[in-house]
PDB file of N, CA and C in Angstrom:
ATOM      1  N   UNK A   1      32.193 -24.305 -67.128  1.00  0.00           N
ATOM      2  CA  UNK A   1      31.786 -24.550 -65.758  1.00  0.00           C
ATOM      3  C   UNK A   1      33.021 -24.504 -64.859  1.00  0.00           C
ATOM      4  N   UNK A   2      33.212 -23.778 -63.586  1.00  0.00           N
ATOM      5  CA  UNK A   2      34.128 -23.676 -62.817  1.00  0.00           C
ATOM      6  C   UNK A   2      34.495 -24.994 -62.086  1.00  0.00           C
ATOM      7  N   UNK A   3      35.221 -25.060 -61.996  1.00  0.00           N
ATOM      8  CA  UNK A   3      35.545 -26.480 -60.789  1.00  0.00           C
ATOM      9  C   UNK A   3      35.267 -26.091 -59.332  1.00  0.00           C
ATOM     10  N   UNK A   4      34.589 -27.118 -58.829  1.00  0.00           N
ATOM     11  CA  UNK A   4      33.933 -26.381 -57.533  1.00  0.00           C
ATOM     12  C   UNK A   4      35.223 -26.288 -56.465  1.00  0.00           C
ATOM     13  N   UNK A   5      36.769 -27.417 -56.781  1.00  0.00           N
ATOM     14  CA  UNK A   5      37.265 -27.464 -55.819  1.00  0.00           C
ATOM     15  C   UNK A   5      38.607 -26.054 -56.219  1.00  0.00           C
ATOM     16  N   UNK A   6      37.866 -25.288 -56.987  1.00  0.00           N
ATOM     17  CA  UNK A   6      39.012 -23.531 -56.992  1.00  0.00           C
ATOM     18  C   UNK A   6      37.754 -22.721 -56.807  1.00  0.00           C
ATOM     19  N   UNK A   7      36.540 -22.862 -56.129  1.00  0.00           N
ATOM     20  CA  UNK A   7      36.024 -21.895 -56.027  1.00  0.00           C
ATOM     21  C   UNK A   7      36.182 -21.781 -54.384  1.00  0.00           C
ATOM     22  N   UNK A   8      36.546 -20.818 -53.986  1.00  0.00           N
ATOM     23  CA  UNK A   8      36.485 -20.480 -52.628  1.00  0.00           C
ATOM     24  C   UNK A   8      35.148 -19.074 -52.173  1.00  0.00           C
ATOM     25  N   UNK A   9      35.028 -19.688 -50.921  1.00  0.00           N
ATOM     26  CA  UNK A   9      33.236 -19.091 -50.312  1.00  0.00           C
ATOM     27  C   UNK A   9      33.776 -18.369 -48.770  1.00  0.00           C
ATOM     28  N   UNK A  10      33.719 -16.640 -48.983  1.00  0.00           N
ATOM     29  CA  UNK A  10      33.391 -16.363 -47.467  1.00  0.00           C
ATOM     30  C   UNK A  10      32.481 -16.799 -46.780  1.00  0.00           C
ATOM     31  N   UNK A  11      32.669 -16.676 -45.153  1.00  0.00           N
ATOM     32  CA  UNK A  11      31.945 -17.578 -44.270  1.00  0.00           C
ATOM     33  C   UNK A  11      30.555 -16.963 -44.500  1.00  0.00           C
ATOM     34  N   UNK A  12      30.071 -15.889 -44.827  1.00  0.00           N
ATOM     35  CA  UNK A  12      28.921 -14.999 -45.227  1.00  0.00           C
ATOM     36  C   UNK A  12      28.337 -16.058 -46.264  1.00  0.00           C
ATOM     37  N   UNK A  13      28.934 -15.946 -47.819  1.00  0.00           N
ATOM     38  CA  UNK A  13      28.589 -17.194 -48.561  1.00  0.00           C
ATOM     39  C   UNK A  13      28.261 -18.633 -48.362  1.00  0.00           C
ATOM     40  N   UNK A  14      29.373 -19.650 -47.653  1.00  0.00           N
ATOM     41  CA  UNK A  14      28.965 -20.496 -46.968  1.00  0.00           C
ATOM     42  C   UNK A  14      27.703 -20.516 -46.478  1.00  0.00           C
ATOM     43  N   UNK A  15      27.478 -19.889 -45.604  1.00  0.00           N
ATOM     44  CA  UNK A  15      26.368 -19.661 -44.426  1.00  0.00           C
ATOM     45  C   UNK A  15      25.079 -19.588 -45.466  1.00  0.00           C
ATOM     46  N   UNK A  16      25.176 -19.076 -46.409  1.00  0.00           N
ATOM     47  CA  UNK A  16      24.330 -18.603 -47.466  1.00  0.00           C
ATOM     48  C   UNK A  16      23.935 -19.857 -47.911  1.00  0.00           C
ATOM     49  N   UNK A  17      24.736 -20.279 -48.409  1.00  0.00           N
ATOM     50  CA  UNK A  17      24.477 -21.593 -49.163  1.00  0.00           C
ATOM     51  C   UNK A  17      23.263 -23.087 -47.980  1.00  0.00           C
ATOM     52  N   UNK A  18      23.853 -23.038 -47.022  1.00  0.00           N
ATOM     53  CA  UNK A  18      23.401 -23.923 -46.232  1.00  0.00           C
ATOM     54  C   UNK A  18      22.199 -23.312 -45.309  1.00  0.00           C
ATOM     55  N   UNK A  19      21.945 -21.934 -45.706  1.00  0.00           N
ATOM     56  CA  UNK A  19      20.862 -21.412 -45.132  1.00  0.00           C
ATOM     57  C   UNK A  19      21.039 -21.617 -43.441  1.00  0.00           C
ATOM     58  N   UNK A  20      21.787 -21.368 -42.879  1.00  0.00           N
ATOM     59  CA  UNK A  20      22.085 -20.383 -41.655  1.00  0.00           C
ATOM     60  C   UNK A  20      22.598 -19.591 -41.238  1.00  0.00           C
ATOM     61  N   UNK A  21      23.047 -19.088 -40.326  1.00  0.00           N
ATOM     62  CA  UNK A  21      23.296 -17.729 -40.194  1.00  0.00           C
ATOM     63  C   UNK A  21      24.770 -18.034 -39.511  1.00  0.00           C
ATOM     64  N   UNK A  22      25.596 -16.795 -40.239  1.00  0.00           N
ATOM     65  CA  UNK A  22      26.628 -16.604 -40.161  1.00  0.00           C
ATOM     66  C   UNK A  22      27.495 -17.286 -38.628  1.00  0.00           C
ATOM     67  N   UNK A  23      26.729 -16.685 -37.661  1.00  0.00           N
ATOM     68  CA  UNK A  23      27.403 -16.627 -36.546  1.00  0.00           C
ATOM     69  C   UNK A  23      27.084 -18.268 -36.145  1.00  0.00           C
ATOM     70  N   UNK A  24      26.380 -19.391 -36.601  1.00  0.00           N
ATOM     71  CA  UNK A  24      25.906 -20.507 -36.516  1.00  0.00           C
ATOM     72  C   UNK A  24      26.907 -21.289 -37.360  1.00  0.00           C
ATOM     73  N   UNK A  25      26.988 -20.728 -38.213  1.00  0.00           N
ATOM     74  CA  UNK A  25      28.617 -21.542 -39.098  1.00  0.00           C
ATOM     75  C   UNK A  25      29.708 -21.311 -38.525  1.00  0.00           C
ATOM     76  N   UNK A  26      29.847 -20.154 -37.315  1.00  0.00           N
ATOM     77  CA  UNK A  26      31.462 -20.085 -36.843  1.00  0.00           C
ATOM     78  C   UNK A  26      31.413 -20.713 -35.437  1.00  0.00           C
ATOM     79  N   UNK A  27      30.341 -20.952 -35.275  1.00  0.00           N
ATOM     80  CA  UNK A  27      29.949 -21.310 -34.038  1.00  0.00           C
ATOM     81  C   UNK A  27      30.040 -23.688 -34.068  1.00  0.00           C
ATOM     82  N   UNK A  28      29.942 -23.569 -35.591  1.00  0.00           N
ATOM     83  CA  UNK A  28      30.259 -24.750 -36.057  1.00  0.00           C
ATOM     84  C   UNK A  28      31.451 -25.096 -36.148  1.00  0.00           C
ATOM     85  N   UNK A  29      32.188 -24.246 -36.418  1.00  0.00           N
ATOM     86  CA  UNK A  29      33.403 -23.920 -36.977  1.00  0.00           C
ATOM     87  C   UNK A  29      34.425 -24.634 -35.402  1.00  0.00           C
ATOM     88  N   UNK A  30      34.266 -24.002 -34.758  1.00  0.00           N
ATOM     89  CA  UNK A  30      34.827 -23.858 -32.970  1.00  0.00           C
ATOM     90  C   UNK A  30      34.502 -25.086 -32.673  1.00  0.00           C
ATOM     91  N   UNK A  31      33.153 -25.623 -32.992  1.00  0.00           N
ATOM     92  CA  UNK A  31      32.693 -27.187 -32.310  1.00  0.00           C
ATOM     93  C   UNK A  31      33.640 -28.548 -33.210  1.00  0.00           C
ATOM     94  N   UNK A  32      33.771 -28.080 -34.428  1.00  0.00           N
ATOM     95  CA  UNK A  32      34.413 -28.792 -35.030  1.00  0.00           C
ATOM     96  C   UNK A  32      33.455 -29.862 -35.858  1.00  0.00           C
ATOM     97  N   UNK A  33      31.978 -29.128 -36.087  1.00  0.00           N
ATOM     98  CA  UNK A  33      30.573 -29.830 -36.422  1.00  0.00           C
ATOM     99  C   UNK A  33      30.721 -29.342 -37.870  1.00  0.00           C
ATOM    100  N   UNK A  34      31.078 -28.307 -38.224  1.00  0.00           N
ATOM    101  CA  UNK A  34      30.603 -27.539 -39.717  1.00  0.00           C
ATOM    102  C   UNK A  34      31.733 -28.168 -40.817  1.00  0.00           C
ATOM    103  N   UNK A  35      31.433 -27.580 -41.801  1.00  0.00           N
ATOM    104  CA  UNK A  35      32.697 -27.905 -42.697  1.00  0.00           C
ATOM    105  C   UNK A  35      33.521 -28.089 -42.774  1.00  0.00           C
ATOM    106  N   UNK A  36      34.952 -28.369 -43.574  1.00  0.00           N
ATOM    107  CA  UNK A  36      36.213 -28.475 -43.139  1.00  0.00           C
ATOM    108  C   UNK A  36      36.303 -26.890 -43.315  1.00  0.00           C
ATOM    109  N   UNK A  37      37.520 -26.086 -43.358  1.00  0.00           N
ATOM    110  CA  UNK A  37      37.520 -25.032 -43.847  1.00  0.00           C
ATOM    111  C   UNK A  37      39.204 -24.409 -43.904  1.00  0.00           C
ATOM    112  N   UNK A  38      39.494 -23.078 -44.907  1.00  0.00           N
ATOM    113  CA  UNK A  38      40.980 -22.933 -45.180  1.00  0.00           C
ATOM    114  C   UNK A  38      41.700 -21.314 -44.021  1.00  0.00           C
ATOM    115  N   UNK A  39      42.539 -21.310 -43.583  1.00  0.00           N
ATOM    116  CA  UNK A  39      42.716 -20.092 -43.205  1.00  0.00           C
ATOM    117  C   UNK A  39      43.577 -19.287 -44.398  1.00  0.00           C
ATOM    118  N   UNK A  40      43.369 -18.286 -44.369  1.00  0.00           N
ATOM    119  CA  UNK A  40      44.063 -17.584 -45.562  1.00  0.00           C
ATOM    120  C   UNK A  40      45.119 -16.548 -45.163  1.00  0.00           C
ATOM    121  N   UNK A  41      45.984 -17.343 -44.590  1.00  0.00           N
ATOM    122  CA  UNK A  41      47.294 -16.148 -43.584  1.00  0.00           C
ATOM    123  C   UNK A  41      47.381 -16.422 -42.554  1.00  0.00           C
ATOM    124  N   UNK A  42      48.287 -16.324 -41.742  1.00  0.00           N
ATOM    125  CA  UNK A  42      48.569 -16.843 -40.655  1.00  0.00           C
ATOM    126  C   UNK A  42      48.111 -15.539 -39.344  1.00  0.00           C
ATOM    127  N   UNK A  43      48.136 -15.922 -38.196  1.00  0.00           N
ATOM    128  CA  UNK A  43      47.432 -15.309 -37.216  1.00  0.00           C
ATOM    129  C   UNK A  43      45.870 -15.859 -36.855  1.00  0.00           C
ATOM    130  N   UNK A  44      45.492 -15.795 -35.959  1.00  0.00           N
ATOM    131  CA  UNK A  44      44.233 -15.539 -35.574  1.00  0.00           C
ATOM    132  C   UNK A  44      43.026 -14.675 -36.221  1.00  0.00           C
ATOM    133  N   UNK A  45      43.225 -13.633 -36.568  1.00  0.00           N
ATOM    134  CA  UNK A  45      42.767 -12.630 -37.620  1.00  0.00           C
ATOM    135  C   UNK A  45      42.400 -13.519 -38.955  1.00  0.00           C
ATOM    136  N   UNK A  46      43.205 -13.817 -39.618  1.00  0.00           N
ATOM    137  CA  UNK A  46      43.452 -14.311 -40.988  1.00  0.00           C
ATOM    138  C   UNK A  46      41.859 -15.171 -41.460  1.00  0.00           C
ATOM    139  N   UNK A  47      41.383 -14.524 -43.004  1.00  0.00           N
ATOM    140  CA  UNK A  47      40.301 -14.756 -43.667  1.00  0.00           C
ATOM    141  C   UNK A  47      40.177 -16.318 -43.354  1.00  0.00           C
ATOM    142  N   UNK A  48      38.765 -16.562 -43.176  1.00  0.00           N
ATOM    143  CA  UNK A  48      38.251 -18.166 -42.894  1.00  0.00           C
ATOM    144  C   UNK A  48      37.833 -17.935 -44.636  1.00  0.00           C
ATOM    145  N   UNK A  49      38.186 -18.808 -45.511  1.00  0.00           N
ATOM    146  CA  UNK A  49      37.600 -19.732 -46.853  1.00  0.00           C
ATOM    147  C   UNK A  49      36.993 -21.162 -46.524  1.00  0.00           C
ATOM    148  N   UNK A  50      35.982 -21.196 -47.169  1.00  0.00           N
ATOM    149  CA  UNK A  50      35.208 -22.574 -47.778  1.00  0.00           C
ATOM    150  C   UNK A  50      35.787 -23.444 -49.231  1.00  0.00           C
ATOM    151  N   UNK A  51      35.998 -24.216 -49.080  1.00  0.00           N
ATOM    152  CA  UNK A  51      35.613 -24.697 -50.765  1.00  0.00           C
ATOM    153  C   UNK A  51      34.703 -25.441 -50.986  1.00  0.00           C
ATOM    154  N   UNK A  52      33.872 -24.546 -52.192  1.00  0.00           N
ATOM    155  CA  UNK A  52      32.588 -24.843 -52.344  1.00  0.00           C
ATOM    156  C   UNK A  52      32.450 -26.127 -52.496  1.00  0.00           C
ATOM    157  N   UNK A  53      33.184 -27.018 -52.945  1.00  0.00           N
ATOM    158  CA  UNK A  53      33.093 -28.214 -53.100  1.00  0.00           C
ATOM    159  C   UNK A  53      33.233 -29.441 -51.045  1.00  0.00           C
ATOM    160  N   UNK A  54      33.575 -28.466 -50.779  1.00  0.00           N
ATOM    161  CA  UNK A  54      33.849 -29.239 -49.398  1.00  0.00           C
ATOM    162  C   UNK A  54      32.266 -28.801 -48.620  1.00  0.00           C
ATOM    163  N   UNK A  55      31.315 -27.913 -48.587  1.00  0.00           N
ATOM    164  CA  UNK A  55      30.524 -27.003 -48.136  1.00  0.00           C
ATOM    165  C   UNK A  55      29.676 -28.329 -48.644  1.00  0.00           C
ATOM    166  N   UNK A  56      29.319 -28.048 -49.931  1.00  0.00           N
ATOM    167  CA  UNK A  56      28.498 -29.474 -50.665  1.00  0.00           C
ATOM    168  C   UNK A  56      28.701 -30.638 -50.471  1.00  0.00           C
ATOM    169  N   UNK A  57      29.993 -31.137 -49.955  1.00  0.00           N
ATOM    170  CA  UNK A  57      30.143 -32.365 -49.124  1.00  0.00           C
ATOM    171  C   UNK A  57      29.548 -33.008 -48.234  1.00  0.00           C
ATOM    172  N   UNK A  58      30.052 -31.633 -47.567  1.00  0.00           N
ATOM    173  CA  UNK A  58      29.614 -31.804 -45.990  1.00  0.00           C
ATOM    174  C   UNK A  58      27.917 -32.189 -45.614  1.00  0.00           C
ATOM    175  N   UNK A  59      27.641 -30.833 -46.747  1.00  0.00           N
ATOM    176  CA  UNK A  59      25.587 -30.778 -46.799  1.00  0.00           C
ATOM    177  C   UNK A  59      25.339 -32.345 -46.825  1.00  0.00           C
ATOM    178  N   UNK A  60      25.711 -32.971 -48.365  1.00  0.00           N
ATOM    179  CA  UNK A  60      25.506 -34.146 -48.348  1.00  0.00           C
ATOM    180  C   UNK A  60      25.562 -35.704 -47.336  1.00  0.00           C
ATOM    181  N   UNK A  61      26.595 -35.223 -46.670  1.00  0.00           N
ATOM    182  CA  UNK A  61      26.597 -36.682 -45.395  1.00  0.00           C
ATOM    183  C   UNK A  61      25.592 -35.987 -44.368  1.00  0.00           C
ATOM    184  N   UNK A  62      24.693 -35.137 -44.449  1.00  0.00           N
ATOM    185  CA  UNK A  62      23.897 -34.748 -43.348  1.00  0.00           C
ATOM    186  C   UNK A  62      22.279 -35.216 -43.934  1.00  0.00           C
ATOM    187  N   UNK A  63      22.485 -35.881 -45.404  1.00  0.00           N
ATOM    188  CA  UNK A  63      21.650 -36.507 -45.439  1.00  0.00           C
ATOM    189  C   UNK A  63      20.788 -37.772 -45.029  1.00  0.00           C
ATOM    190  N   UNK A  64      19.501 -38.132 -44.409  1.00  0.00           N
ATOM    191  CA  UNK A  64      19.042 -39.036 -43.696  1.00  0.00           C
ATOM    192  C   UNK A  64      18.014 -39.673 -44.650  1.00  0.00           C
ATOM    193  N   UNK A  65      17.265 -40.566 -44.535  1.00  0.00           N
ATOM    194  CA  UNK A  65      16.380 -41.134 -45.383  1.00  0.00           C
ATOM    195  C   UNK A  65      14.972 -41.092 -44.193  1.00  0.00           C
ATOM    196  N   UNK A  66      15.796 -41.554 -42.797  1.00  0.00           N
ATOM    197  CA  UNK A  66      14.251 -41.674 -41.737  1.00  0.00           C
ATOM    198  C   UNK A  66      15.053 -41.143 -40.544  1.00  0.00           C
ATOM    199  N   UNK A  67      14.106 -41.169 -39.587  1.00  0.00           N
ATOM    200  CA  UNK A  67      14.843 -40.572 -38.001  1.00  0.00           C
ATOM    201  C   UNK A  67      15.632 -41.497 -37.722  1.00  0.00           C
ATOM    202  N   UNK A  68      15.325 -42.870 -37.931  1.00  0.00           N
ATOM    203  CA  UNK A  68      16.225 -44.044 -37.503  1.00  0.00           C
ATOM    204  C   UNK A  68      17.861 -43.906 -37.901  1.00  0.00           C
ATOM    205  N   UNK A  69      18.279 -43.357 -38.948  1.00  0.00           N
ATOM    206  CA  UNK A  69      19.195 -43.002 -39.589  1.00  0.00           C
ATOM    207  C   UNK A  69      20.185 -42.335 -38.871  1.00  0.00           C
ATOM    208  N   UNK A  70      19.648 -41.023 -37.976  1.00  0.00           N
ATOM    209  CA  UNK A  70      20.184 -40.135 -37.263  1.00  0.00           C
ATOM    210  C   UNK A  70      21.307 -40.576 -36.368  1.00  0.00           C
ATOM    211  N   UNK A  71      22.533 -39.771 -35.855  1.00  0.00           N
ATOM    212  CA  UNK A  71      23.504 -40.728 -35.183  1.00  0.00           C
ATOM    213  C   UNK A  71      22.811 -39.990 -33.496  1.00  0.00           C
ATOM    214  N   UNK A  72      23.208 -41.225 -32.886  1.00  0.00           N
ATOM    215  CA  UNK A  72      22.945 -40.593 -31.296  1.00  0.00           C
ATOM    216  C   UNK A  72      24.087 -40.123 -30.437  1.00  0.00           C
TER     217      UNK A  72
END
């Protein structure tokens, strides 16, 4: 079994995983709402990475039990 925290996820993957769409994860990304996430090279340009283990994190504290739960 791989260790989830050396598996790294393009933002395509990511997005995959959490079932939205690409441009909604970078758009998370900018708000500072979505995952943590790695740059891979310096510049502006430079590949956005996930680690899958941070992606599954994140999913998890977005868990609620009732509406009451929800933050305002």
């Amino acid at each position: 079994m791989t260790n989830p925290e050396l598996v790294f996820l393009l933002s395509a993957e990511a997005a995959s995983i959490l079932r939205i769409s690409k441009r909604t994860l970078e758009r998370m990304r900018v708000d500072g709402t979505g995952p943590r996430y790695l740059k891979a090279g310096p510049g502006k340009r430079s590949r956005v990475l996930y680690r899958q283990s941070e992606v599954l994190a994140w999913l998890e504290r977005q868990s609620y039990g009732s509406t009451s739960e929800y933050p305002r």
